[in-house]
N, C-alpha and C. Protein backbone atom coordinates (compact mmCIF):
# COMPACT_ATOMS: atom_id res chain seq x y z
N UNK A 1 33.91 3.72 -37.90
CA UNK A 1 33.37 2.66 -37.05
C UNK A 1 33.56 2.99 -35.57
N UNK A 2 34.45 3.69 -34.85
CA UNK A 2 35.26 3.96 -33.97
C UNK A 2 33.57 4.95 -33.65
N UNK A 3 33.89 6.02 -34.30
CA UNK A 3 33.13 7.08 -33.98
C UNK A 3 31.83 6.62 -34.06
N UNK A 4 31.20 5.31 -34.76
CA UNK A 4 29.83 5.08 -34.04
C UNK A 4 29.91 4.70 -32.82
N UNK A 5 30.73 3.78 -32.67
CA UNK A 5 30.72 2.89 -31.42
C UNK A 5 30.80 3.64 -30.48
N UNK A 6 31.55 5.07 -30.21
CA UNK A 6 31.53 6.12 -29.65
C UNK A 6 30.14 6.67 -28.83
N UNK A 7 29.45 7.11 -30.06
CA UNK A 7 28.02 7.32 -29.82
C UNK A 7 27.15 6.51 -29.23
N UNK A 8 27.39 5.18 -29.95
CA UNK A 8 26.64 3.94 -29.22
C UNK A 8 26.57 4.15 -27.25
N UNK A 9 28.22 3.74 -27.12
CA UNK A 9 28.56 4.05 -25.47
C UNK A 9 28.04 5.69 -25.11
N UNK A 10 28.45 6.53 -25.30
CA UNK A 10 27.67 7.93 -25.04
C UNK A 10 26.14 7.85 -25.00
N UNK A 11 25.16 7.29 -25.64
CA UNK A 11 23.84 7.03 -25.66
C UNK A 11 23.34 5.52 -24.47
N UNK A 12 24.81 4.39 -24.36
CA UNK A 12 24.13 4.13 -23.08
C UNK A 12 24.71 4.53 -22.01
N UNK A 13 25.71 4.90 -21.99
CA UNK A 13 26.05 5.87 -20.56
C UNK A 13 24.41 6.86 -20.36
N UNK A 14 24.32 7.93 -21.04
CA UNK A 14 23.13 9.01 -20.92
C UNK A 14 21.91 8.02 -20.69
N UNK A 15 21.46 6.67 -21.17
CA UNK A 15 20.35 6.53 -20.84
C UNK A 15 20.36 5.84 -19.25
N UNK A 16 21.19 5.24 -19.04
CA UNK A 16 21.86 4.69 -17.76
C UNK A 16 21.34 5.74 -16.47
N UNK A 17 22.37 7.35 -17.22
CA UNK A 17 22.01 8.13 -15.95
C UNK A 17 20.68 8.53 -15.95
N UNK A 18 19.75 8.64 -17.22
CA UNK A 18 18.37 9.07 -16.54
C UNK A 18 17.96 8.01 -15.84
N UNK A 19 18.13 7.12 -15.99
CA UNK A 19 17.50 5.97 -15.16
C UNK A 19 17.51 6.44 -13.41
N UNK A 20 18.96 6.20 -13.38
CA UNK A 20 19.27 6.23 -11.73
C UNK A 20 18.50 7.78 -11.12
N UNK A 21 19.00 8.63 -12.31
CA UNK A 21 18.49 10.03 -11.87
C UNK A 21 16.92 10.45 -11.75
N UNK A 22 16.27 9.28 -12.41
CA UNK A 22 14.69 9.69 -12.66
C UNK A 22 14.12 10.12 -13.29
N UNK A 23 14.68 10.38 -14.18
CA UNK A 23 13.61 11.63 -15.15
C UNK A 23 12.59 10.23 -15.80
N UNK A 24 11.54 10.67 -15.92
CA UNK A 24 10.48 9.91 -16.29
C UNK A 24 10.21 9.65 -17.55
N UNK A 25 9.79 9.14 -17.86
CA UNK A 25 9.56 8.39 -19.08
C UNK A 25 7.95 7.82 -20.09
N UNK A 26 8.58 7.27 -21.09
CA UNK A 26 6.68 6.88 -21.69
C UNK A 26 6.76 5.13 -20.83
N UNK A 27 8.31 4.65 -20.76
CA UNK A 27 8.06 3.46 -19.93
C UNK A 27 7.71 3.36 -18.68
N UNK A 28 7.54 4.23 -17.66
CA UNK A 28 7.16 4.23 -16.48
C UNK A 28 5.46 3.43 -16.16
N UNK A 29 5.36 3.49 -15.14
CA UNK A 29 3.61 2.99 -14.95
C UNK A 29 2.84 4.43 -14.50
N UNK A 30 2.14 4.28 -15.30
CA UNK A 30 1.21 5.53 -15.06
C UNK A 30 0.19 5.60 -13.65
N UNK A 31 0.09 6.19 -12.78
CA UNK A 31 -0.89 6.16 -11.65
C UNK A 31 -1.81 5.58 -11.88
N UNK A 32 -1.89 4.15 -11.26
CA UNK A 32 -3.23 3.58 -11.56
C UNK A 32 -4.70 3.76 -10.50
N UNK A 33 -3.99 4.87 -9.70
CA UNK A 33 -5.16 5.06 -8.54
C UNK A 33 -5.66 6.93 -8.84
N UNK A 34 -6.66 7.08 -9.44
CA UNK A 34 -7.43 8.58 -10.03
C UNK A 34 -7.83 9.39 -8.63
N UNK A 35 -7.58 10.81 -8.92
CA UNK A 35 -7.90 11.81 -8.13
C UNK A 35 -9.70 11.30 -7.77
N UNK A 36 -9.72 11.46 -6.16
CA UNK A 36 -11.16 11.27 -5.93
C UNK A 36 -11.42 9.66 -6.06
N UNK A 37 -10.58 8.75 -6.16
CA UNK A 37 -10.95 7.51 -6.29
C UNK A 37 -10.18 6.92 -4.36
N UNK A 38 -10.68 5.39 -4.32
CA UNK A 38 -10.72 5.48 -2.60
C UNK A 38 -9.33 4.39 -3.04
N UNK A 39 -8.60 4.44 -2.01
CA UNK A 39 -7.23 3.89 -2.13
C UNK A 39 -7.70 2.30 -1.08
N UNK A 40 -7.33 1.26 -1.66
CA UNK A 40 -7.68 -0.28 -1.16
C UNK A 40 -6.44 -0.21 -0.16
N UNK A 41 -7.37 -1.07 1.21
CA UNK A 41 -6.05 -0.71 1.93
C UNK A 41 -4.60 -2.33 1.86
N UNK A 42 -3.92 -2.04 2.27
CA UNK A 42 -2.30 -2.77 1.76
C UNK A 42 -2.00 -3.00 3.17
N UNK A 43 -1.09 -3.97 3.33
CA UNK A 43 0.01 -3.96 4.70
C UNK A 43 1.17 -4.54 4.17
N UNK A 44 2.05 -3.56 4.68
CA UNK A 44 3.27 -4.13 4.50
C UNK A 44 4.04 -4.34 5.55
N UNK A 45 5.44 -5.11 5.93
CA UNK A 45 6.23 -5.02 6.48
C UNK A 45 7.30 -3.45 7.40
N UNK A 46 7.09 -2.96 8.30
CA UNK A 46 8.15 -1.98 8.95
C UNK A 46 9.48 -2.41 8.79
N UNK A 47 10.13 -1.13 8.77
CA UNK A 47 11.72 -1.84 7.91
C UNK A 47 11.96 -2.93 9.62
N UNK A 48 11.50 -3.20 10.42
CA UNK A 48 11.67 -3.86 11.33
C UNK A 48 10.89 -5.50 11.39
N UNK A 49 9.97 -5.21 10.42
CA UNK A 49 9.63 -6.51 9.97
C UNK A 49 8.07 -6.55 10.77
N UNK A 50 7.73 -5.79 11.31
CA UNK A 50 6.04 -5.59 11.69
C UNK A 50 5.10 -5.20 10.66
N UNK A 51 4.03 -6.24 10.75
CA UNK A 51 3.55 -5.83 9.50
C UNK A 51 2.55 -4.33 10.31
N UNK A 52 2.19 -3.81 9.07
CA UNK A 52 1.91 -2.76 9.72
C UNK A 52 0.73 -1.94 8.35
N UNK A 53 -1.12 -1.95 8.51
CA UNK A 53 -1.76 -2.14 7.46
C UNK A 53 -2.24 -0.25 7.61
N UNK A 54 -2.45 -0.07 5.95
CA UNK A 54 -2.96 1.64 5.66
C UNK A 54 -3.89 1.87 6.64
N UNK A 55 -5.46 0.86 6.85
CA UNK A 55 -6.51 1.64 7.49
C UNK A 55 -6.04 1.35 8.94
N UNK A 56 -5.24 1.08 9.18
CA UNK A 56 -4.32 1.35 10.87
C UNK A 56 -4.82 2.39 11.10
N UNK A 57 -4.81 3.59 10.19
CA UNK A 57 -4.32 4.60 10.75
C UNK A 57 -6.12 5.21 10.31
N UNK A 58 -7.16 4.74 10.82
CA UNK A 58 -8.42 4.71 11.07
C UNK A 58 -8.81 6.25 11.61
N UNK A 59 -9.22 7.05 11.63
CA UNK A 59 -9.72 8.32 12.48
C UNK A 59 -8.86 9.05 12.15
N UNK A 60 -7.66 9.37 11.50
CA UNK A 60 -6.98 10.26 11.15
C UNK A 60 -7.42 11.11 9.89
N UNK A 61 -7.22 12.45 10.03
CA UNK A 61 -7.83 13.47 8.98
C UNK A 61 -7.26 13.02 7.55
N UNK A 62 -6.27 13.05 7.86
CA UNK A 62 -5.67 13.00 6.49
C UNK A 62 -4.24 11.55 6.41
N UNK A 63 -3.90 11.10 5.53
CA UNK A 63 -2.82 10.39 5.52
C UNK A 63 -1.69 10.55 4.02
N UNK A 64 -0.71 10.62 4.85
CA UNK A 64 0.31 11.08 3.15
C UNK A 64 1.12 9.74 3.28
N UNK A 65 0.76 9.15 1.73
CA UNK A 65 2.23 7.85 1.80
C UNK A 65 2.60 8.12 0.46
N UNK A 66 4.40 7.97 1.05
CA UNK A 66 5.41 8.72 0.13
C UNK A 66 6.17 7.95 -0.15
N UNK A 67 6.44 7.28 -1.26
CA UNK A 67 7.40 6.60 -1.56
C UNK A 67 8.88 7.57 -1.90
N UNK A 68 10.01 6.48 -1.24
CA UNK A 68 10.47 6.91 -0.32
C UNK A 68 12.38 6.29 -0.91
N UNK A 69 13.35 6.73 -1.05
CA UNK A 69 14.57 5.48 -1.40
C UNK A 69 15.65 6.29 -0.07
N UNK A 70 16.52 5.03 0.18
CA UNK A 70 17.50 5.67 1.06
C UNK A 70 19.28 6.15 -0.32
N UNK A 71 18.79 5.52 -1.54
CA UNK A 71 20.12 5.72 -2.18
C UNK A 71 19.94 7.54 -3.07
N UNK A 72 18.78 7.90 -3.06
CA UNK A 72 18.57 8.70 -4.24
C UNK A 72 18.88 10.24 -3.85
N UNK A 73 19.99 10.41 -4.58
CA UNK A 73 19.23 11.90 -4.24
C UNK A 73 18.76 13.02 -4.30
N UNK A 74 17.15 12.50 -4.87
CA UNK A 74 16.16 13.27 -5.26
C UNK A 74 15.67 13.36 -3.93
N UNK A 75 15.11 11.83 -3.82
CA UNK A 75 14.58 11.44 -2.07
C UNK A 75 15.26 12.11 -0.58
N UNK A 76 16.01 11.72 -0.85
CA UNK A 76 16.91 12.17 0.43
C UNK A 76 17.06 14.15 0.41
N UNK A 77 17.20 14.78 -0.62
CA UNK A 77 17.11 15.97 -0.12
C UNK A 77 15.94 16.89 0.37
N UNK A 78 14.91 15.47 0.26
CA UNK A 78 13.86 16.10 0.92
C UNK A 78 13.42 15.39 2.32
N UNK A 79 14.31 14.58 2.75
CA UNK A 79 14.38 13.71 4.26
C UNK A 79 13.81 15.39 5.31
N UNK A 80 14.88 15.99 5.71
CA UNK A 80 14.33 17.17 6.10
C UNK A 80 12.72 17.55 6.17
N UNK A 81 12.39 17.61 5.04
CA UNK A 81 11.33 18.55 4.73
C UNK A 81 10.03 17.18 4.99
N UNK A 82 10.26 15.62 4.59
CA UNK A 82 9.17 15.22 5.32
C UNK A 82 9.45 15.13 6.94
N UNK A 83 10.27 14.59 7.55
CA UNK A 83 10.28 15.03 8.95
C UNK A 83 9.78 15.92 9.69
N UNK A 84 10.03 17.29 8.88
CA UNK A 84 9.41 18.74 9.32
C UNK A 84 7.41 18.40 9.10
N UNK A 85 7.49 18.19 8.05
CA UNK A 85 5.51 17.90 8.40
C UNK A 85 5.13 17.03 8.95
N UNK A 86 5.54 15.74 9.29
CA UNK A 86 5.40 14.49 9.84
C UNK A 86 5.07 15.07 11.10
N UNK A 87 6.23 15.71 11.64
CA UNK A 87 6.28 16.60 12.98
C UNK A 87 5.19 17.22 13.29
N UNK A 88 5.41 18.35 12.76
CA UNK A 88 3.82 19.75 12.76
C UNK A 88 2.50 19.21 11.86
N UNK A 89 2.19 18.34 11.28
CA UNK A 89 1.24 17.23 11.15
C UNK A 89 0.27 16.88 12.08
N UNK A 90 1.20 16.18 12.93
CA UNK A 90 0.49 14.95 13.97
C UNK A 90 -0.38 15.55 14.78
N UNK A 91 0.46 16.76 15.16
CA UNK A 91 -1.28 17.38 15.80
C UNK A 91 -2.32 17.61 15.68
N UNK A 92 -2.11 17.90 13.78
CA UNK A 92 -3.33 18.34 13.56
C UNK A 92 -4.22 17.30 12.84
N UNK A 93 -3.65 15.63 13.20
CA UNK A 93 -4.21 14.43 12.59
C UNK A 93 -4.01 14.07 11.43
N UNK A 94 -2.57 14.34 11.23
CA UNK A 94 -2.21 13.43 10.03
C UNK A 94 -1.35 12.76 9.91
N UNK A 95 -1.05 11.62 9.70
CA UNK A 95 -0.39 10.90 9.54
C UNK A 95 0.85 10.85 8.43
N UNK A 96 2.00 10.14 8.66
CA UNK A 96 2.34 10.06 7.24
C UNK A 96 2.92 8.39 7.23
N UNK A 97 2.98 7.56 5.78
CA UNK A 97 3.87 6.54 6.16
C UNK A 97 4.69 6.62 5.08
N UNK A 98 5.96 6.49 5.18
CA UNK A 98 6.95 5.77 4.05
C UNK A 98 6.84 4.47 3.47
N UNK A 99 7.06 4.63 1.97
CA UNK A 99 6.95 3.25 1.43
C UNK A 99 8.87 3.02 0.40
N UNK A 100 9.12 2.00 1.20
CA UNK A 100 10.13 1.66 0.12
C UNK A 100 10.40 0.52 -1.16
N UNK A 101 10.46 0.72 -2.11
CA UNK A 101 9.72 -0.51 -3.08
C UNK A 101 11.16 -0.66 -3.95
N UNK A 102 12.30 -0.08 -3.49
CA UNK A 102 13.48 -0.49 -3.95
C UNK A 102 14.10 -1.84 -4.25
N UNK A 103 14.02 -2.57 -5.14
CA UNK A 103 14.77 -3.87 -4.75
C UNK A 103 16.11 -3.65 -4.20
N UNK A 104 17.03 -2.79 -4.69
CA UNK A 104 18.21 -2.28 -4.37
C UNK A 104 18.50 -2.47 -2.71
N UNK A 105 17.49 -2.05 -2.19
CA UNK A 105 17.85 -0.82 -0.43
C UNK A 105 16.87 -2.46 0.44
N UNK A 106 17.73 -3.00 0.82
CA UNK A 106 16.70 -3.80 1.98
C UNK A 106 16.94 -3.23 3.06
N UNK A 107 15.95 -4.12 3.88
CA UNK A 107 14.94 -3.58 4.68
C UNK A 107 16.06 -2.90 5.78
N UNK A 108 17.25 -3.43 6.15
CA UNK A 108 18.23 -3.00 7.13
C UNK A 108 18.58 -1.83 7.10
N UNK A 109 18.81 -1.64 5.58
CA UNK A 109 19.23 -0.96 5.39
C UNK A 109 18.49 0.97 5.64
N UNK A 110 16.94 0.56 4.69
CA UNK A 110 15.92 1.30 4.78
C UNK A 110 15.53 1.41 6.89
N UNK A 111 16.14 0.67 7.79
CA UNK A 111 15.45 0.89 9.36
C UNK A 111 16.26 1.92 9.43
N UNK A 112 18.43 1.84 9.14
CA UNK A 112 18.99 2.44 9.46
C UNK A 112 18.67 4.42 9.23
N UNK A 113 18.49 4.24 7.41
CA UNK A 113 18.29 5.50 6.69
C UNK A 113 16.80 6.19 8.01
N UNK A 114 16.31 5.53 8.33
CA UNK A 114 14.86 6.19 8.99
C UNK A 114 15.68 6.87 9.87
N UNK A 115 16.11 6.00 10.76
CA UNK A 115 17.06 6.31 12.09
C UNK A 115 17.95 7.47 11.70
N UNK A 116 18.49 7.20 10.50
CA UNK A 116 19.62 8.55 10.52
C UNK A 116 19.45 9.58 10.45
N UNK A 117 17.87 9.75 9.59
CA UNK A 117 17.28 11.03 9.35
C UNK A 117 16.40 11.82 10.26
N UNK A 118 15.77 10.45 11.10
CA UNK A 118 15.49 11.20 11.97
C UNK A 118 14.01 11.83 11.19
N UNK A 119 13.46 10.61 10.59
CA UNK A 119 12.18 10.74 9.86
C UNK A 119 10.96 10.90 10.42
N UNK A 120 11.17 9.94 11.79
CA UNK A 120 9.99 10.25 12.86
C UNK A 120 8.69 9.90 12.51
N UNK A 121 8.39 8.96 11.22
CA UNK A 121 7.22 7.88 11.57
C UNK A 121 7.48 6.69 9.94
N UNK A 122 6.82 5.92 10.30
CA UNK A 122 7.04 4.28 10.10
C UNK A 122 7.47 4.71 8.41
N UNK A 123 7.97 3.73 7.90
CA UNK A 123 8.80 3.35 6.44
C UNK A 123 8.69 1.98 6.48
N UNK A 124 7.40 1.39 5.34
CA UNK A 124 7.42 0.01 4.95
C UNK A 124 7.88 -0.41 3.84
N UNK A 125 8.57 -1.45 4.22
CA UNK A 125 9.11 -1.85 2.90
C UNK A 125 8.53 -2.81 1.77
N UNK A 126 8.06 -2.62 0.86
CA UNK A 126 7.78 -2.82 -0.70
C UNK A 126 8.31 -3.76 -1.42
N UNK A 127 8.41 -5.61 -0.43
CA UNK A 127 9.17 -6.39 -1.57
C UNK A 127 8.26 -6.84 -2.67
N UNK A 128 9.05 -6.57 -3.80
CA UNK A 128 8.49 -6.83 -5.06
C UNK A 128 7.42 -6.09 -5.60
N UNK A 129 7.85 -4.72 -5.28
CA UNK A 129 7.03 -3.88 -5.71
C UNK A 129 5.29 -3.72 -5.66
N UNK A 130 4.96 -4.61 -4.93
CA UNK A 130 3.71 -4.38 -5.27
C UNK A 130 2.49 -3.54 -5.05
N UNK A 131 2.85 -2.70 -3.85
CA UNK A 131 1.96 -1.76 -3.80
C UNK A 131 2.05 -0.92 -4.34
N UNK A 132 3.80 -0.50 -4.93
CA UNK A 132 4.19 0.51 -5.94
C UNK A 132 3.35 0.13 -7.55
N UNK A 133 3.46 -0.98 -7.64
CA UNK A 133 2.68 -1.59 -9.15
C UNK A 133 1.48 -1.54 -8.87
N UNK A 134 0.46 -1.40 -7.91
CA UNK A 134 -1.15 -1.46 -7.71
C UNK A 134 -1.22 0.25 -7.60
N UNK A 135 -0.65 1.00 -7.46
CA UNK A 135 -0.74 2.11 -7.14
C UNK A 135 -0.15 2.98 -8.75
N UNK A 136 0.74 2.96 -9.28
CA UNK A 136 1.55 3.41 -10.66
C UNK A 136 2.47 3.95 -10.03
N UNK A 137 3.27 4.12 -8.69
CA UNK A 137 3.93 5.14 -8.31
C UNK A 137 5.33 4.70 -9.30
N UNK A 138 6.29 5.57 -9.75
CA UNK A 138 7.00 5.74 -10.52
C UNK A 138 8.51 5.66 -9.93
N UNK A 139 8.59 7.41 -9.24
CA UNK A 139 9.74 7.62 -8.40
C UNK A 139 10.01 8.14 -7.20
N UNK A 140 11.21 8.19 -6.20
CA UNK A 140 10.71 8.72 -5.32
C UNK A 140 11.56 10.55 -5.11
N UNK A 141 11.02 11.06 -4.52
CA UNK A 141 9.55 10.75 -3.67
C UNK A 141 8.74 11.45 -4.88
N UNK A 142 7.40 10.79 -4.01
CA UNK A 142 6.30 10.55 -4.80
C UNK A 142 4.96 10.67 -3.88
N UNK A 143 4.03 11.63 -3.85
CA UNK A 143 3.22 11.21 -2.86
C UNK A 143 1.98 11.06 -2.99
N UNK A 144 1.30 10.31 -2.24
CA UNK A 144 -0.40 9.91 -2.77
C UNK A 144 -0.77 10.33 -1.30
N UNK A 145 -1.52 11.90 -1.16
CA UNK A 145 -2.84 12.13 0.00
C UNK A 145 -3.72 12.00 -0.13
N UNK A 146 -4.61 11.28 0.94
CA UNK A 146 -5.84 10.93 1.14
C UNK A 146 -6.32 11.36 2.42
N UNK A 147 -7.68 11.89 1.96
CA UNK A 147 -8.60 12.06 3.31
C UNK A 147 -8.91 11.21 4.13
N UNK A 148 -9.62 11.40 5.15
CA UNK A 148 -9.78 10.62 6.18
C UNK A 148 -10.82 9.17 5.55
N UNK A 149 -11.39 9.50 4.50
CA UNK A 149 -12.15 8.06 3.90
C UNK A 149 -11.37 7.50 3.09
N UNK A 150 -9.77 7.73 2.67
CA UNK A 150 -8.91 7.19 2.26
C UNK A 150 -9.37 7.34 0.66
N UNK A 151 -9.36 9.01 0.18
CA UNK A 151 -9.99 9.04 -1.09
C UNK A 151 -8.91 10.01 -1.62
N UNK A 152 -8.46 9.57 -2.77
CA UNK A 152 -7.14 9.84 -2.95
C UNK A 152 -7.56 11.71 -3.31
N UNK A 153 -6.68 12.78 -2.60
CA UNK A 153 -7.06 13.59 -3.11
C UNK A 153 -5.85 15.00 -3.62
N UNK A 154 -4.76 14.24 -3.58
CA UNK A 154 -3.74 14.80 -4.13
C UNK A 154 -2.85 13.87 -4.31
N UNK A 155 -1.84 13.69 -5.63
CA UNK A 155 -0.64 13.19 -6.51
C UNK A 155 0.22 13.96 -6.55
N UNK A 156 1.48 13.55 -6.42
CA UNK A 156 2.55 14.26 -6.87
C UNK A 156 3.70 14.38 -6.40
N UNK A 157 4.21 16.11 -6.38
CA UNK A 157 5.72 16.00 -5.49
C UNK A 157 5.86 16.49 -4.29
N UNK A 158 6.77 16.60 -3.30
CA UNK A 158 6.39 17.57 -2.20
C UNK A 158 6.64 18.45 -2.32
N UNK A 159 7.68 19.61 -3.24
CA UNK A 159 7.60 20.27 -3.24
C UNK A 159 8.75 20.44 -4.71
N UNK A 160 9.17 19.60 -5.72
CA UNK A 160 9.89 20.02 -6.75
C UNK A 160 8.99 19.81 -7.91
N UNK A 161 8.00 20.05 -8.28
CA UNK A 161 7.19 20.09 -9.59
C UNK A 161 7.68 20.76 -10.39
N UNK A 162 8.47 22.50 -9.74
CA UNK A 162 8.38 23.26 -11.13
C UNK A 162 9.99 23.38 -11.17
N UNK A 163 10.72 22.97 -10.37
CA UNK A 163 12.54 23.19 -10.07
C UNK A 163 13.03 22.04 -9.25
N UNK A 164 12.81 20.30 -9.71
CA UNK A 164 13.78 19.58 -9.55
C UNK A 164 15.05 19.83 -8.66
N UNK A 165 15.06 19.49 -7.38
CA UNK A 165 16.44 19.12 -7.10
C UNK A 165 16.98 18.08 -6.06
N UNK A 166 18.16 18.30 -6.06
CA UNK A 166 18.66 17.15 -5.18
C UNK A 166 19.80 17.90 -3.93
N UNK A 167 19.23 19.08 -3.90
CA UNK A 167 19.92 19.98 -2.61
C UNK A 167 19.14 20.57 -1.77
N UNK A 168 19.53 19.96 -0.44
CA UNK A 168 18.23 20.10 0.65
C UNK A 168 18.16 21.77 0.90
N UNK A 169 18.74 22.47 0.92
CA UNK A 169 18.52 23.64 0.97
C UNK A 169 17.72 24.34 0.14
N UNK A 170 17.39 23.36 -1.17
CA UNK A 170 16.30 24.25 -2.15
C UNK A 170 15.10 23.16 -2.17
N UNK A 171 15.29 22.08 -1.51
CA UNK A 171 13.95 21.62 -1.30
C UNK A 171 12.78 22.23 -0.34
N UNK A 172 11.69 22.02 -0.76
CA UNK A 172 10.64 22.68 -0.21
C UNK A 172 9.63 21.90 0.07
N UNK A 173 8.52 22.02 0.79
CA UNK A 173 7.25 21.62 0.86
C UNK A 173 5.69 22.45 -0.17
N UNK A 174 6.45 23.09 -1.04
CA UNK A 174 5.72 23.62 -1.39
C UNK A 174 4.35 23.46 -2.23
N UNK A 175 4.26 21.88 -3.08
CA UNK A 175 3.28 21.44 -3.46
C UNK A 175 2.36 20.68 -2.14
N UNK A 176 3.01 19.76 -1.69
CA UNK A 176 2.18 18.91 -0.65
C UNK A 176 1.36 19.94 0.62
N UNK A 177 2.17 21.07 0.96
CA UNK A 177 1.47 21.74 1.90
C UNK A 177 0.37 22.17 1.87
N UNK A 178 0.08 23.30 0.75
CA UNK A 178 -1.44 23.81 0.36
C UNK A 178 -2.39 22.46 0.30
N UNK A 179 -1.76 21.26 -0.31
CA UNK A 179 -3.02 20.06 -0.61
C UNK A 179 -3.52 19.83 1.08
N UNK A 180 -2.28 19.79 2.02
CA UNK A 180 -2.66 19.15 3.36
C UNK A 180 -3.39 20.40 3.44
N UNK A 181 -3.35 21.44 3.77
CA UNK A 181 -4.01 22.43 4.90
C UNK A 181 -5.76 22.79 3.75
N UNK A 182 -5.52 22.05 2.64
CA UNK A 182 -7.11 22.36 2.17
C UNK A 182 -7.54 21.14 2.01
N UNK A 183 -7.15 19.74 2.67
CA UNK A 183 -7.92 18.37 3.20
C UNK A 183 -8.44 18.78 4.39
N UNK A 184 -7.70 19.13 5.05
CA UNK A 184 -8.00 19.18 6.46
C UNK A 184 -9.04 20.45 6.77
N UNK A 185 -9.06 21.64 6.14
CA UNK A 185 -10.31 22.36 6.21
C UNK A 185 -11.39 21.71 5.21
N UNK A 186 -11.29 20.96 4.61
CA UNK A 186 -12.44 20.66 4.10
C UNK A 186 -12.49 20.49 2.69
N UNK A 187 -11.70 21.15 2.04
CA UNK A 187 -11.50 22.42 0.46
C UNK A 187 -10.85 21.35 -0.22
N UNK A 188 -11.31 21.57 -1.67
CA UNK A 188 -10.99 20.93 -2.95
C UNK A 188 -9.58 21.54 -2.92
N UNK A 189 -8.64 20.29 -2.95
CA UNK A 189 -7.18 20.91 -3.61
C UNK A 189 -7.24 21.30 -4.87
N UNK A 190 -6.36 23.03 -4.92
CA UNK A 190 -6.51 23.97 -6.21
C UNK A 190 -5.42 23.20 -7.08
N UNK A 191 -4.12 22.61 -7.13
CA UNK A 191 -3.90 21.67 -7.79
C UNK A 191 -3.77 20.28 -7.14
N UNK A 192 -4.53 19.23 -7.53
CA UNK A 192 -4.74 18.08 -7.08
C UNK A 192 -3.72 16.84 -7.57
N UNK A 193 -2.90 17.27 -8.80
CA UNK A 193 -1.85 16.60 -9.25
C UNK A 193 -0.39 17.62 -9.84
N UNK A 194 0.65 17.18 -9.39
CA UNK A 194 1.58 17.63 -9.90
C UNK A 194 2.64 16.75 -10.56
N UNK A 195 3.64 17.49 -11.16
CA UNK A 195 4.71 15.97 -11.69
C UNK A 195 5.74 15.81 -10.16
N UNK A 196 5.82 14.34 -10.04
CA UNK A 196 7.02 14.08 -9.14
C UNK A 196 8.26 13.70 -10.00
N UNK A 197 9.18 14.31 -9.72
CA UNK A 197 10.17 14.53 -10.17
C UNK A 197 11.40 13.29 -9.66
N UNK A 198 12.15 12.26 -9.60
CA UNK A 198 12.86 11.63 -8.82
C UNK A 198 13.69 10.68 -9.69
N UNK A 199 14.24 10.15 -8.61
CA UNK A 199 14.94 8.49 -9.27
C UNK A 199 13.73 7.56 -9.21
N UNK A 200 13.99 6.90 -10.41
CA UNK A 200 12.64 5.97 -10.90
C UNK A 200 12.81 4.60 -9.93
N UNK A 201 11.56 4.20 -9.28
CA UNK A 201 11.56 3.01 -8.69
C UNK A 201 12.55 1.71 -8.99
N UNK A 202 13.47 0.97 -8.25
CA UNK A 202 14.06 0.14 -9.01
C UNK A 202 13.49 -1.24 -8.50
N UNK A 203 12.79 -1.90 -9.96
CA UNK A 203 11.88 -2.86 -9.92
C UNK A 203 12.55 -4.22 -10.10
N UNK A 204 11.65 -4.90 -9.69
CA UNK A 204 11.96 -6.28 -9.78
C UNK A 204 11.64 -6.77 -11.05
């Protein structure tokens, strides 16, 4: 009896940690917005409390919104690496915004994490999930690019599709980059979806 009950706790400890850790699941929400389909625009709140709406960002080539957590860290070891394109981006007209849909992380909390990282453009916050639930986004990070007609034309990770991690030194940009630099010339992204890898959204 001992030794089930054993197993019992061992099986919810392990399901516990995929949770926090992300690994994905058949329960997750599946992307409800399709490659090549036009993304409806949303406004949400700035972790400062401005609302602040998607087609804002009107005339820009391209736009990346990344859902985004300040506790995870899947998310966070790639703080770095969106900063770095956010940066070398803007010149060339793209935008990016953060979305946080954590019930966990309010909004104070999510202004501070911007500030600390040194993220360098807006992070809205996501009460009650709902743009995360109109959209399927899962975990973070997670990113949905769209062209300048706001037509979704890459899903996925920024750069852990094929090697998962949570150490900024092996995070990369390596999926999201090729999608940006073949929106912006013009060119069909050669992969248009990848898996995002993360801590799973924590929902309301």
């Amino acid at each position: 009896m001992r030794v089930i009950r054993r197993l019992g706790l061992v099986a919810i400890l392990s399901g516990a940690f995929a949770v926090w850790s992300g690994c994905t699941g058949s329960d997750l929400p599946t992307p409800k917005i399709k490659i090549g389909e036009k993304m409806a625009d949303f406004t949400l709140p700035d972790a400062n409390g401005r609302p602040l709406s998607l087609y804002e960002f009107k005339g820009k080539k391209a736009v990346a919104v990344i859902f985004i957590a300040t506790r995870c860290p899947y998310s966070n070891a790639f703080n770095h690496v969106m900063a770095k394109l956010a940066h070398e981006y803007a010149d060339r007209g793209v935008a990016f915004v953060g979305i946080n849909a954590n019930k966990t992380e309010p909004a104070s909390e999510v202004a501070d994490h911007a500030r600390t990282y040194g993220l360098g453009f807006s992070v809205l916050k996501d009460e009650g999930n709902v743009v995360a639930d109109r959209l399927g986004a899962s975990v973070t990070p997670e990113v949905f690019l769209l062209d300048s007609t706001w037509i979704l034309r890459y899903h996925g990770a920024l750069g852990s599709s094929q090697q998962p991690t949570t150490k900024p030194e092996e995070a990369t940009d390596a999926d999201i980059r090729p999608a940006l630099d073949a929106v912006l010339a013009g060119q069909p992204v050669a992969r248009p979806e990848t898996k995002a890898f993360g801590c799973t959204i924590k929902r309301i």
